[in-house]
Protein backbone atom coordinates (compact mmCIF):
# COMPACT_ATOMS: atom_id res chain seq x y z
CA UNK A 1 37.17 168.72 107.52
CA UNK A 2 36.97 166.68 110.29
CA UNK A 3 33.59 165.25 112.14
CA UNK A 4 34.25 163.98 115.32
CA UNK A 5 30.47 162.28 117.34
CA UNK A 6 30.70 160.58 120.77
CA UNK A 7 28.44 157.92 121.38
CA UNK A 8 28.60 155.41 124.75
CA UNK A 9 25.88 153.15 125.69
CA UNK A 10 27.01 153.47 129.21
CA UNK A 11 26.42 157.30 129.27
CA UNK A 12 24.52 158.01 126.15
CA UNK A 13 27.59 158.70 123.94
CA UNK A 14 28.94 157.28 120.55
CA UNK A 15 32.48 157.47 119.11
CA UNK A 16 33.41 158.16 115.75
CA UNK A 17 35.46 159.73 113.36
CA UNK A 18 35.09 160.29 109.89
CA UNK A 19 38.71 161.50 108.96
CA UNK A 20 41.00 158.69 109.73
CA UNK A 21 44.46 161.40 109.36
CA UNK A 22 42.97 163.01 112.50
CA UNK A 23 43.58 159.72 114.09
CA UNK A 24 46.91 158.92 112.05
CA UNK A 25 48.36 161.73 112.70
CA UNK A 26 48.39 163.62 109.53
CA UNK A 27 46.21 166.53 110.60
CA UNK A 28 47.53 167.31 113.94
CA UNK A 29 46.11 163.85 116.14
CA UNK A 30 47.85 161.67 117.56
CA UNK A 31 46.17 158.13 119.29
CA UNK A 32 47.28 157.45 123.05
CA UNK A 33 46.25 153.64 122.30
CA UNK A 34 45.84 153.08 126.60
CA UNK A 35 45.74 154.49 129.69
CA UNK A 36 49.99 154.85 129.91
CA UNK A 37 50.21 156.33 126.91
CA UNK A 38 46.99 158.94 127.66
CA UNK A 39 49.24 159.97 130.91
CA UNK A 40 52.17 160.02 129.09
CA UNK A 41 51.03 162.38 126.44
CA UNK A 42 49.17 164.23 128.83
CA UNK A 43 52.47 164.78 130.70
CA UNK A 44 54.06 166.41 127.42
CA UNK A 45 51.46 168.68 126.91
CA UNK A 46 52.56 172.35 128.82
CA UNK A 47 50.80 175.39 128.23
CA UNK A 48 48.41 173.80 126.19
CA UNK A 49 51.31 173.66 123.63
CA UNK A 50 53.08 170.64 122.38
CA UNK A 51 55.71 170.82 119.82
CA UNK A 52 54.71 174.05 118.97
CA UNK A 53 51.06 172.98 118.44
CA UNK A 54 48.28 174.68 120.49
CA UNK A 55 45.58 171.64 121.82
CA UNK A 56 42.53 171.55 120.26
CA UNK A 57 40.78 168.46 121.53
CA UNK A 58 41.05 165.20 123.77
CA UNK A 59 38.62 162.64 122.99
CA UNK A 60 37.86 158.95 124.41
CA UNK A 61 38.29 156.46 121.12
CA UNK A 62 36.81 152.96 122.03
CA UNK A 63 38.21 150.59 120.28
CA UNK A 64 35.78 148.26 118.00
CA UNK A 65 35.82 144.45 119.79
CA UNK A 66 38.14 145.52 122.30
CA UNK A 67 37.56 146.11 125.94
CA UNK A 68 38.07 149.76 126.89
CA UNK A 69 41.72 150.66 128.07
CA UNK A 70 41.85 154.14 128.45
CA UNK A 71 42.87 155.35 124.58
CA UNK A 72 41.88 158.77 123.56
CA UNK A 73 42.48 161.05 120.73
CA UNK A 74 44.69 164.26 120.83
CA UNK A 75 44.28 167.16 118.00
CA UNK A 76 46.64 170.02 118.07
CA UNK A 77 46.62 172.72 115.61
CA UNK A 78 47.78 176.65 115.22
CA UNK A 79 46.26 178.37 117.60
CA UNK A 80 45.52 181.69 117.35
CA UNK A 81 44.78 185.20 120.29
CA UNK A 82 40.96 184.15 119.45
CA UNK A 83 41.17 180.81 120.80
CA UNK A 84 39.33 180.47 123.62
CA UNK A 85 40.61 176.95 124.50
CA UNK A 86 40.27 173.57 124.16
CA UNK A 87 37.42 170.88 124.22
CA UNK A 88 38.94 168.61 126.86
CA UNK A 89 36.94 164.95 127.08
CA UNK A 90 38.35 162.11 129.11
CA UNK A 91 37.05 158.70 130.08
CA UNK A 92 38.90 156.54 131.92
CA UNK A 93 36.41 153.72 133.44
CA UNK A 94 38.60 151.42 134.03
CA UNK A 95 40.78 152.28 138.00
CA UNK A 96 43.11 154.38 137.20
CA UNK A 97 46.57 151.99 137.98
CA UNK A 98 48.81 153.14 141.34
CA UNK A 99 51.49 154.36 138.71
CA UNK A 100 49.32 156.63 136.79
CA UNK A 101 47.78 157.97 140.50
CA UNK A 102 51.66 158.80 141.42
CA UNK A 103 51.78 161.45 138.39
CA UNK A 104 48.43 162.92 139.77
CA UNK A 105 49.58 163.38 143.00
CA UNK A 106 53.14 164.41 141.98
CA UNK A 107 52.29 167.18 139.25
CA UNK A 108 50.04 169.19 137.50
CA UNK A 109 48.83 169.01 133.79
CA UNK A 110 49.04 172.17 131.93
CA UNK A 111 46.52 171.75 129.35
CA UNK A 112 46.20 175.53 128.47
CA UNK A 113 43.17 177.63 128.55
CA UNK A 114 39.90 174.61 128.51
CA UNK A 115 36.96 175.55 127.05
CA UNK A 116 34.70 172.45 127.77
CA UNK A 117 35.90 169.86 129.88
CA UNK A 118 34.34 166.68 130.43
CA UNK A 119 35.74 164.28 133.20
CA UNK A 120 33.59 160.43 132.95
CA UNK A 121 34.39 157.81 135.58
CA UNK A 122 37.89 157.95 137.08
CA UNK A 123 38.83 160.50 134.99
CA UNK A 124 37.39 162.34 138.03
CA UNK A 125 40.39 161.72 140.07
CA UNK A 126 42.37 164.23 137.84
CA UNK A 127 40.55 167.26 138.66
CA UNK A 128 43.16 167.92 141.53
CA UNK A 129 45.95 167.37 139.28
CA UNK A 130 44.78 170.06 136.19
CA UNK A 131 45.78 173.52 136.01
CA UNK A 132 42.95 175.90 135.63
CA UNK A 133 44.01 179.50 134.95
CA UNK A 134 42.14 181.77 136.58
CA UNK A 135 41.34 183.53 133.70
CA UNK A 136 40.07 180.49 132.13
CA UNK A 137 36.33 181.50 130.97
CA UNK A 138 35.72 178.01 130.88
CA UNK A 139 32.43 177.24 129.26
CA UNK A 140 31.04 174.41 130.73
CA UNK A 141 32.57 171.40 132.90
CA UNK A 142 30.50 168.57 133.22
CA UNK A 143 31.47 165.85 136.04
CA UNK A 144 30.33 162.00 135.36
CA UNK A 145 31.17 159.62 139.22
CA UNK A 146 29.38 156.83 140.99
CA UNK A 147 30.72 158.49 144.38
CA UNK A 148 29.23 162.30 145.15
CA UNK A 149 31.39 162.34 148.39
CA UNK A 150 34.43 161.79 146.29
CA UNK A 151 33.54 164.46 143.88
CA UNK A 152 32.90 166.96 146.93
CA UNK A 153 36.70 166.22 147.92
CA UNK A 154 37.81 166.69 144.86
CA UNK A 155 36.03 170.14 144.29
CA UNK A 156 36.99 171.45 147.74
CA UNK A 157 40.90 170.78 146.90
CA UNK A 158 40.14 173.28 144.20
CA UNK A 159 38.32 175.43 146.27
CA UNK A 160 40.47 178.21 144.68
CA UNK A 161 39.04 177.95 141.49
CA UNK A 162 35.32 176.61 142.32
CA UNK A 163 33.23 177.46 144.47
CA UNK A 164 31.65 174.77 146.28
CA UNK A 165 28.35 175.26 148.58
């Protein structure tokens, strides 16, 4: 059993994790240690499938006495016809670098169907670049940015999917 609570003095949330394999590895996790990696493993998700595993979760992890980079945690896991998507968190305060703003221009990420997604920060800046299926039934997205014009552009390139008054 895993027990996953999100803590941040910046926006009222702490980060922990009780089971450790979740982190390793062991139990379906794996730990995108910085921003790079993050991309990178976002980039290998398609579907919401990687490797044959369905995603469960993405999750900020900060780092205990380190300055925050960008790492988050990944959880995949069988997924079954009930599955009404994943809980999709990501923080990225620090700018997102130039090379990492190519891939959101150039592409999409296919995370599958989303149940709750949470974009803090500069995370923002991938709205654009996600794939929301239509038939998505997401549950809730909440939006966390210093800039409300920027978030306006950013909802009106996904017009399609949002409706923005």
């Amino acid at each position: 059993m895993k027990l996953v609570l999100f803590v941040s003095v910046f926006l009222g949330y702490v980060v922990a994790v009780e089971d450790a394999s979740g982190v390793s590895g062991d139990a379906g996790g794996l730990f995108a240690e910085d921003e790079d990696k993050t991309f990178g493993m976002l980039k290998e998700i398609k579907g919401g499938m990687r490797n044959g595993e369905k995603l469960k979760d993405i999750n900020p992890q900060m780092l205990r006495g380190k300055e925050d980079v960008g790492s988050h945690t990944f959880v995949f896991g069988k997924g079954d016809d009930a599955d009404e998507g994943a809980d999709v968190f990501l923080n990225l305060r620090v700018g997102i670098r130039e090379e990492n703003k190519t891939h959101i221009k150039d592409g999409e990420f296919d995370l599958g169907m989303i149940k709750h997604l949470i974009l803090v920060s500069n995370a923002v800046q991938l709205l654009p670049a996600l794939k929301i299926h239509e038939d998505n039934k997401m549950f809730m997205m909440d939006l966390y940015c210093e800039n409300l014009s920027e978030l306006g552009d950013l909802l009106k390139k996904r017009k399609g999917v949002f409706s923005v008054r």
